[in-house]
Structures are given as C-alpha cells and as structure tokens.
Protein backbone atom coordinates (compact mmCIF):
# COMPACT_ATOMS: atom_id res chain seq x y z
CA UNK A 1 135.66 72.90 97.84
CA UNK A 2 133.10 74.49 100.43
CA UNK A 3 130.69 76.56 98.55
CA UNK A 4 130.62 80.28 99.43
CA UNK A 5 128.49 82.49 100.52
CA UNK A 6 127.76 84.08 97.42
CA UNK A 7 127.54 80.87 95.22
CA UNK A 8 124.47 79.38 97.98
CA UNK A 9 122.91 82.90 97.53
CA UNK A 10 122.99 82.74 93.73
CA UNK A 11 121.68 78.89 94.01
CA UNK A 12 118.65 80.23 96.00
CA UNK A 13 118.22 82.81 93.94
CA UNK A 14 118.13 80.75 90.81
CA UNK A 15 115.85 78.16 92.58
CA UNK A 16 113.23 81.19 93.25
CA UNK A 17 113.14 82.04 89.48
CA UNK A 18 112.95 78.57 88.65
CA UNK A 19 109.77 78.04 91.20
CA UNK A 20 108.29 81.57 89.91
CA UNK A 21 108.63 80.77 86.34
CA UNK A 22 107.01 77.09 86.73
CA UNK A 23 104.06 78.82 88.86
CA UNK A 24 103.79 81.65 86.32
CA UNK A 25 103.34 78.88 83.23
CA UNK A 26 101.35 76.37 85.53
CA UNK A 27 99.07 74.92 84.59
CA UNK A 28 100.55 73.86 81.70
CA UNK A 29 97.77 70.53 81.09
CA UNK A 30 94.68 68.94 82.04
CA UNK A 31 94.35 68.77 86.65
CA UNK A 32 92.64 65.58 88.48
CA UNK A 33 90.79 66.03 91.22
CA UNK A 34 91.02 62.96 93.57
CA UNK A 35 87.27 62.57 95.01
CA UNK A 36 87.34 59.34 97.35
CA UNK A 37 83.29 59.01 97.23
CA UNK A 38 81.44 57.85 94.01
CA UNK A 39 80.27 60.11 91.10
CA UNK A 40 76.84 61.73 91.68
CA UNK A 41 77.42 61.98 95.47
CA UNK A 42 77.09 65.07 96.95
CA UNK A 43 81.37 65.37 97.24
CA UNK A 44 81.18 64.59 93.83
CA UNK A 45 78.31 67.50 93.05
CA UNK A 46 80.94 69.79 94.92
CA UNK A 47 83.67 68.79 93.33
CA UNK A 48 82.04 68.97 89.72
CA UNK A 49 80.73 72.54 90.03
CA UNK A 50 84.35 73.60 91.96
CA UNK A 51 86.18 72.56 89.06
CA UNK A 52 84.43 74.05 86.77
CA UNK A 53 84.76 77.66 88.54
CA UNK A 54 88.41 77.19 89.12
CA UNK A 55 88.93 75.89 85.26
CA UNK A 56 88.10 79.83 84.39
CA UNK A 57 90.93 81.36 86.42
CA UNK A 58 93.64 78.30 85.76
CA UNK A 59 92.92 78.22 82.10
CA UNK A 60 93.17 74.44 82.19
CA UNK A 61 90.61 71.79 82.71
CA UNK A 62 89.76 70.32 86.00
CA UNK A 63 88.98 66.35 85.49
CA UNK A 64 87.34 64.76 88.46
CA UNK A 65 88.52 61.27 89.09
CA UNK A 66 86.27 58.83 91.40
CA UNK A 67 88.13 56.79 93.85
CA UNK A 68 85.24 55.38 96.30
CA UNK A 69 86.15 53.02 98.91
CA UNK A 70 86.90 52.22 102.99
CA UNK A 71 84.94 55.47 103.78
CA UNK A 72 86.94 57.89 101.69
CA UNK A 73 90.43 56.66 102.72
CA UNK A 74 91.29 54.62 99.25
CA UNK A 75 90.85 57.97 97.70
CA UNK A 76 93.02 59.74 100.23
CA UNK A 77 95.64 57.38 99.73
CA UNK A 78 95.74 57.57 96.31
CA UNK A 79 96.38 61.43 96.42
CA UNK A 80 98.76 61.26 98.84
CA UNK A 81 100.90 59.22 96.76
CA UNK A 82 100.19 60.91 93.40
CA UNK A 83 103.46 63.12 92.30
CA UNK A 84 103.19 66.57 94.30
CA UNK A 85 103.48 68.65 90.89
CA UNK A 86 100.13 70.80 90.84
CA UNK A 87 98.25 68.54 88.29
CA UNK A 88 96.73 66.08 91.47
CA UNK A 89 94.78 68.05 93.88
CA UNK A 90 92.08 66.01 96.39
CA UNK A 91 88.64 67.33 97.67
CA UNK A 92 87.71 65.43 100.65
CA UNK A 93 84.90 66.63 103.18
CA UNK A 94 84.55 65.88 106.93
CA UNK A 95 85.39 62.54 106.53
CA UNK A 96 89.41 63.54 106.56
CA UNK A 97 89.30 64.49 110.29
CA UNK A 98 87.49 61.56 111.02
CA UNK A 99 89.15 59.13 109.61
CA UNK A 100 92.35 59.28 112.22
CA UNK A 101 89.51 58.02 114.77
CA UNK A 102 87.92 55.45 112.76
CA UNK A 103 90.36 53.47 110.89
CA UNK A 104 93.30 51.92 113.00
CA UNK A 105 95.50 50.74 109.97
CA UNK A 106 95.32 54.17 108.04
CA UNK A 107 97.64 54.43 105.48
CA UNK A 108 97.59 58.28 105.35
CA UNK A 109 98.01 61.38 107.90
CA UNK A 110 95.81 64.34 107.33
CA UNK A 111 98.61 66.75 108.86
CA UNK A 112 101.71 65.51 107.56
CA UNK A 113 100.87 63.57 104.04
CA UNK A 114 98.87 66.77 102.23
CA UNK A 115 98.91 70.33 101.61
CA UNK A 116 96.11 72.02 102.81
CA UNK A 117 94.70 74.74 99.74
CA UNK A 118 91.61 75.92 101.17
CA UNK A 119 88.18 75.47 102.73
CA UNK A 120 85.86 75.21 100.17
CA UNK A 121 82.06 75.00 101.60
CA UNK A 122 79.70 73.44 104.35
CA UNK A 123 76.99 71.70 103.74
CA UNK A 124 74.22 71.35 106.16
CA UNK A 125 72.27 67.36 106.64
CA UNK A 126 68.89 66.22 106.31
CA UNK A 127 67.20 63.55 108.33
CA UNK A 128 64.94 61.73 105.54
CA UNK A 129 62.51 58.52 105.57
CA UNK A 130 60.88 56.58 102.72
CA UNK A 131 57.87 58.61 101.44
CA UNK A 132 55.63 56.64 103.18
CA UNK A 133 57.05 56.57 106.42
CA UNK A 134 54.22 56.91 108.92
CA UNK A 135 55.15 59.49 111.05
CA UNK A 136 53.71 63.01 110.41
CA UNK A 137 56.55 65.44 111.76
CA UNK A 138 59.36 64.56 113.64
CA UNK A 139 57.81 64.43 117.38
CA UNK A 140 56.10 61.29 115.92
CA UNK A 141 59.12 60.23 113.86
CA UNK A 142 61.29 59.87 117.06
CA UNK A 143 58.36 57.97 119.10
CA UNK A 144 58.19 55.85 116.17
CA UNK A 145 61.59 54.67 116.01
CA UNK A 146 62.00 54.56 119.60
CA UNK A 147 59.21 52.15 119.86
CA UNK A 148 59.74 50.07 116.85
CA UNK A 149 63.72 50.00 117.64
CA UNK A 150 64.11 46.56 116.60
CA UNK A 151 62.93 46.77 113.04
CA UNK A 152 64.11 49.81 112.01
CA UNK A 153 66.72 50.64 109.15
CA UNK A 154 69.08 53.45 109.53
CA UNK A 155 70.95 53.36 106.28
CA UNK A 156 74.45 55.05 105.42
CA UNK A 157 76.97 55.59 102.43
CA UNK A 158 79.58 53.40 104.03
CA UNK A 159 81.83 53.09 107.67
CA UNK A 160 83.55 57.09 107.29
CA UNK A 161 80.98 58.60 105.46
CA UNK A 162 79.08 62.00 106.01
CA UNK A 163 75.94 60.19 106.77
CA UNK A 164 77.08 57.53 108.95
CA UNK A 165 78.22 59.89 111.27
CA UNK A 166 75.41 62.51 111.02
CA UNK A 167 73.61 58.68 111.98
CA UNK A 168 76.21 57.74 114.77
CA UNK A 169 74.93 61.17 116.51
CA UNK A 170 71.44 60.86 115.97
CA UNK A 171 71.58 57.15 117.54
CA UNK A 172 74.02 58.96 120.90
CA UNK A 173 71.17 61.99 120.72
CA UNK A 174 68.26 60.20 121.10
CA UNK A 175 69.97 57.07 123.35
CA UNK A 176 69.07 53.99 120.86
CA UNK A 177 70.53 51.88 119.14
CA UNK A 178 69.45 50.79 115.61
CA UNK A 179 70.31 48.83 112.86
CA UNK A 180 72.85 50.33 110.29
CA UNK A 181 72.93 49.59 106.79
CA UNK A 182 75.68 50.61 104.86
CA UNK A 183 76.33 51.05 101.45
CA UNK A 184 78.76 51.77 98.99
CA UNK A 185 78.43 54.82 98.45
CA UNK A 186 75.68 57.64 98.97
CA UNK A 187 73.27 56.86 95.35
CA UNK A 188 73.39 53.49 96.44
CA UNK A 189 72.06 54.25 99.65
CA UNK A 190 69.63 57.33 98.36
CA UNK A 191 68.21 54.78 96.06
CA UNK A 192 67.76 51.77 98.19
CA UNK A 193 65.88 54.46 100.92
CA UNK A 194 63.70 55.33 97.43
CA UNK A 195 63.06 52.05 96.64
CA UNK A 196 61.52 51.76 100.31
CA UNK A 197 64.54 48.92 101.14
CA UNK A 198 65.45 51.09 104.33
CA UNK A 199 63.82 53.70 106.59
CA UNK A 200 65.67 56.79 106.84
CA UNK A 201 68.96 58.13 106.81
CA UNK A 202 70.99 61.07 107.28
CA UNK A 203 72.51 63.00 104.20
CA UNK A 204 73.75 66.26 102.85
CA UNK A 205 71.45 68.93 101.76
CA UNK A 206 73.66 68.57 98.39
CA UNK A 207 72.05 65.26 97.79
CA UNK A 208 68.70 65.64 99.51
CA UNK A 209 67.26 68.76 98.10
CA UNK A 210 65.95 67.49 94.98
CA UNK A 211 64.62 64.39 96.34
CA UNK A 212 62.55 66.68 99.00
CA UNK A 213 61.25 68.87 96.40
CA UNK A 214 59.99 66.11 94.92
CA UNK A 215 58.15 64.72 97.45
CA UNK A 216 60.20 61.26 97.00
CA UNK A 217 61.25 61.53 100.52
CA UNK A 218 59.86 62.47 103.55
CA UNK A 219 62.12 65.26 105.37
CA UNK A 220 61.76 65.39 109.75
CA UNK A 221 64.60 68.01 110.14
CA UNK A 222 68.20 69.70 109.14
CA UNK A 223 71.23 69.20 110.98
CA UNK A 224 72.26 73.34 110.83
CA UNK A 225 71.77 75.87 113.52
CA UNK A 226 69.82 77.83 111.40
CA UNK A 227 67.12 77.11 108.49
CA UNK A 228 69.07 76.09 105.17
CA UNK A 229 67.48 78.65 102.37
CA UNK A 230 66.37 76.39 100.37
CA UNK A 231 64.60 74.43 103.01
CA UNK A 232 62.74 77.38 104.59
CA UNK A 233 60.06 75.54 105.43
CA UNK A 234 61.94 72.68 106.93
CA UNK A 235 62.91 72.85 110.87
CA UNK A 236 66.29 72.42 112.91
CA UNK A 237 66.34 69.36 115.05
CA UNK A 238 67.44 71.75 117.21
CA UNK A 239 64.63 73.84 117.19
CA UNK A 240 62.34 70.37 117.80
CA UNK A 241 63.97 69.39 120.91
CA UNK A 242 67.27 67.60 119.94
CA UNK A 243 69.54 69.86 121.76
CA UNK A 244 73.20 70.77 120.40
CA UNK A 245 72.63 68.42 117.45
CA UNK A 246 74.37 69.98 114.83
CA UNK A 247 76.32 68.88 112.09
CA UNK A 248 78.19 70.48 109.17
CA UNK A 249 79.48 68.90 106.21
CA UNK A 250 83.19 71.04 105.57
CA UNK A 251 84.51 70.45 102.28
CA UNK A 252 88.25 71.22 102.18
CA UNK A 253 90.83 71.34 98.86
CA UNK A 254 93.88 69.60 99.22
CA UNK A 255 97.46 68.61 97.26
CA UNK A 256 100.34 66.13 97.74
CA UNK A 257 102.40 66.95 100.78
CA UNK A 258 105.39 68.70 98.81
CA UNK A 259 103.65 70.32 96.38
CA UNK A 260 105.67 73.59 95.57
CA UNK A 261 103.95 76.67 97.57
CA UNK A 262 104.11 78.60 94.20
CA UNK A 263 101.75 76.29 92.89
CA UNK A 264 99.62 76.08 95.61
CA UNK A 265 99.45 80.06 95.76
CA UNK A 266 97.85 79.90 92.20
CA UNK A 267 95.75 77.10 93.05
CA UNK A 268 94.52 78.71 96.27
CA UNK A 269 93.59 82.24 93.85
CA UNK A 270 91.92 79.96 91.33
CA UNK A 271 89.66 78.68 94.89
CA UNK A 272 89.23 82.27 96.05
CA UNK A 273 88.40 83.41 92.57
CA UNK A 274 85.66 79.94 92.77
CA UNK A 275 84.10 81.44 96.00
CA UNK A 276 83.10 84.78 93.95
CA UNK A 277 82.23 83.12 90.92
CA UNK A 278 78.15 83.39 90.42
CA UNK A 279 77.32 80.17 88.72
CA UNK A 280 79.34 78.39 91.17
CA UNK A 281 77.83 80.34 94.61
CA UNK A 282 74.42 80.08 92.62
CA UNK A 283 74.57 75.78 92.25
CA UNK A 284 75.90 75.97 95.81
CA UNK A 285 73.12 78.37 97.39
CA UNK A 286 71.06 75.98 95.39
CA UNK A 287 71.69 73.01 97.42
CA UNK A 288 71.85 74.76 100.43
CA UNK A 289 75.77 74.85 101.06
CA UNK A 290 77.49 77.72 102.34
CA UNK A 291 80.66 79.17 100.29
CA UNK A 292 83.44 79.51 103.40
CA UNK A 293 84.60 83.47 103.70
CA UNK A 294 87.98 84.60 102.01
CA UNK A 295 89.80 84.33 105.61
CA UNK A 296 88.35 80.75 105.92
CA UNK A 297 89.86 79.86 102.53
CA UNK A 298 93.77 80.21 103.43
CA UNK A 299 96.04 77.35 103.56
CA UNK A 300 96.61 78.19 107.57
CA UNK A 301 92.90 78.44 108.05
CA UNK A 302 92.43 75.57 106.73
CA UNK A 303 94.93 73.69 108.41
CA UNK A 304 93.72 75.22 111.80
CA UNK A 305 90.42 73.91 110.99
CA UNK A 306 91.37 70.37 110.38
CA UNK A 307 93.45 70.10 113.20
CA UNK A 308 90.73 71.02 115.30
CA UNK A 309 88.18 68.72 113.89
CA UNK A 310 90.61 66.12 114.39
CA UNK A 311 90.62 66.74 117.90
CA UNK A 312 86.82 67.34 118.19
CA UNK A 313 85.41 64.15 116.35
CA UNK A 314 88.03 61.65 118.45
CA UNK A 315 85.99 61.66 121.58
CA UNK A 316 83.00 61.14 119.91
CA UNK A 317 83.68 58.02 117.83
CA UNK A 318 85.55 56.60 120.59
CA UNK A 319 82.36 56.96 123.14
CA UNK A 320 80.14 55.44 120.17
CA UNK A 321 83.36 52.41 119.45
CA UNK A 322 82.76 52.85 116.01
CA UNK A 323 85.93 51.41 114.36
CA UNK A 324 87.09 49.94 111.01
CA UNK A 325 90.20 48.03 109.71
C-alpha cells in the first residue's frame, strides 16, 4: 500500500519532534573532544579552556581525549568514525586543510566526513631559538642561519603540524634549505629546543608566550600582520623585511559527518556563548589568540573557510614537495 500524502506528512512531522525533543534534552552525559595533537600542546591549551566555557552553557562536561599521531590525521580519523550522536565533537587547527596536500593515503575528507560547528580562534606564531642563540635581533638571526646553513636545526612537532609549516615557509621565504627535526608532538619539540638539542623553531603564541616571558627562549619575530598584545614589544617578520610572511593558526570545532543539525545548533550556541565568556577570551587574550567574530563562528562560515584554505595551502606544499604516507 503506497503511503499517502498525509501519512509522509505526519512521519515528518513526528521525526521533527523526535529531533527537537533529543536536542532539547541533549546533552544528556559526559562529551569527548577528539584533539589529534598531544596534551599540553597549544591545540590542547585551546581545547582545554574551550571546553570548559562551553561545559557552562551545555550543562555537561567536556572531556578532552588526546589522539596524537601522522600530523593530526590519526585523530581526525578517529572522529570521523566515532558515532555522529553529539557526545564526539573534534577540534583540529590548520592542520585539517592541509592535510588533503600532505598525506596521499588519507583516510579522511575534511568536506564530506565532518560537520563543520564553528571557527573557534587564531593564533598567531613565533620564530624562537635556544636562549643562547648568538644572534642579537633577527637581521643577524637570518645572516646567521644563512651562513651556517649546514649545521643548523630547524625543529618541528611532526610532518602536518602548525610549526612545520610555519617552518616550510620560513625555509621558501628566505630561499634555504635546512635541516628539519621533527618530533612527536609540540612539548617534545619545545623541550628538546630548551634543552639546547635544536636551534629554533616555529610555534604558536599559545605555546611560546610563557617560555618568552621567561627568558628561556630567545624570540626574532611573530608570524601576524600586526603586533600580538601580549608580545608588544616583539616585531612582525613582516615589519623586518620578510615580506607577505604571515601565518595564522585557525582553530575550527567539528562533529561526525551526520550528526543531527539539532544537535549541532546547540553545540554551535554553547561555541558562541564560549566566544563571550570572560575567563575563556581572558586565557585566550592571554596567549595572544584572537576569539573569531559571531559571523565567523557559523557552520557555513566555517565551512567557507576551510574550503578555501584547502585550496590556498595546495600550491604551497606542492612547490615545497613536502609529502607523507
């Protein structure tokens, strides 16, 4: 018997209640939040502090869970296969519209596998050296490296990572090649460059900050357009001769593709809510990230801005042939 008219109309009808009623109770238990890069990274710091912000408007604890791995894209994978119910959500940063470009057996597609919920911040880099790297600001950092090329150390958090392609630039601005140590993750690397193992790398502001406050680094430049506020005193590399070097670290909140748009509505409140939320714009000023706008923070916006990073960052790592399996 072919269903009528009216009977389909009552099923839809009955699904929408059903859908309103789970996204009115949701949630109803504990979220994770899938964070491919190991704890105490500066994803992680984000991810920590965003939790916490959005736990006050869901009602429910937000647990972050540490996948590291292959760049971010073991944690990716992981969230794109967890059940697309509202209690797995996945913060990844930049890394997801690289990772299309730098990985040729990816197991996950940024556009089709997720569900985007919002931009969430950017976070500005830092080129940093050991403390007692000899050069005095960063005219004589760059004749330094240039000349002693062959026995410098340009370490990274791993093939994907923030820093390794804030370094993949820096090596295309300047036109040299160095040596690239990578690590498993960005405390790894912070600690080998404090332990004097390696010369200088590239990393977020998140992660940095601290280390420059306390003098446990040496700091030749940020990666913005503009000063970060709580670097004031710290120049663009920009404004010391590297021309159009900038980059931005965009954090971005995602779910399983499939996750009901009822529940991503309240999720994507509970990150809009975040944005205004003074302890968590307060950590965030105080690491020198920017909270994205309210219009920045849609699921379309967000979407749009993937898409287009995508399509940016492609070039780039295919000019520099830096690939991984």
């Amino acid at each position: 018997m072919r269903p009528t008219h009216r009977w389909v109309a009552a099923l839809g009808l009955s699904v929408g209640l059903v859908a309103s009623a789970f996204a009115q109770q949701y949630p109803t238990k504990p979220i994770t939040m899938i964070v491919p890069f190991a704890a105490g990274g500066p994803t992680d710091t984000v991810a920590r502090s965003l939790g916490a912000a959005m736990t006050k408007t869901l009602g429910q604890s937000i647990v972050v869970e540490n996948v590291g791995g292959a760049g971010g894209t073991v944690g990716a994978t992981r969230a794109k296969n967890a059940q697309a119910d509202g209690y797995t959500v996945f913060l990844h940063h930049i890394g997801m519209s690289t990772a299309p470009s730098l990985y040729r057996k990816l197991q996950f597609n940024p556009m089709t596998d997720f569900e985007t919920v919002g931009l969430v911040v950017d976070v500005p880099m830092t080129l940093i050296a050991r403390s007692d790297f000899p050069a005095a600001n960063f005219t004589e950092f760059l004749k330094y490296v240039r000349e002693n090329k062959a026995k410098m150390n340009l370490a990274n958090a791993g093939v994907g990572s923030a820093s390794h392609l804030c370094g993949l630039l820096f090596m295309s601005a300047i036109e040299t090649d160095l040596t690239t140590v990578p690590f498993n993750g960005t405390a790894p690397a912070m600690n080998a460059l404090l332990g004097k193992q390696v010369d200088f790398m590239c990393d977020q502001t998140t992660n940095t900050t601290g280390q420059i406050a306390a003098n446990a680094v040496k700091v030749y430049g940020v990666t913005s357009k503009a000063r970060v506020g709580t670097l004031p005193n710290v120049a663009t590399l920009q404004e010391q001769g590297l021309k159009n070097f900038e980059v931005g670290v965009w954090h971005g909140l995602y779910a399983p593709k499939g996750t009901p748009k009822a529940v991503l509505d309240r999720l994507n409140a509970a990150l809009l809510a975040a944005a205004k939320d003074p302890d968590f714009t307060k950590r965030m000023a105080d690491l020198g990230a920017t909270v994205y706008p309210a219009a920045q923070m849609t699921p379309a916006a967000h979407a749009a801005h993937l898409k287009g990073q995508i399509e940016l960052w492609a070039p780039i790592i295919q000019k520099a042939g830096a690939y991984a399996d």
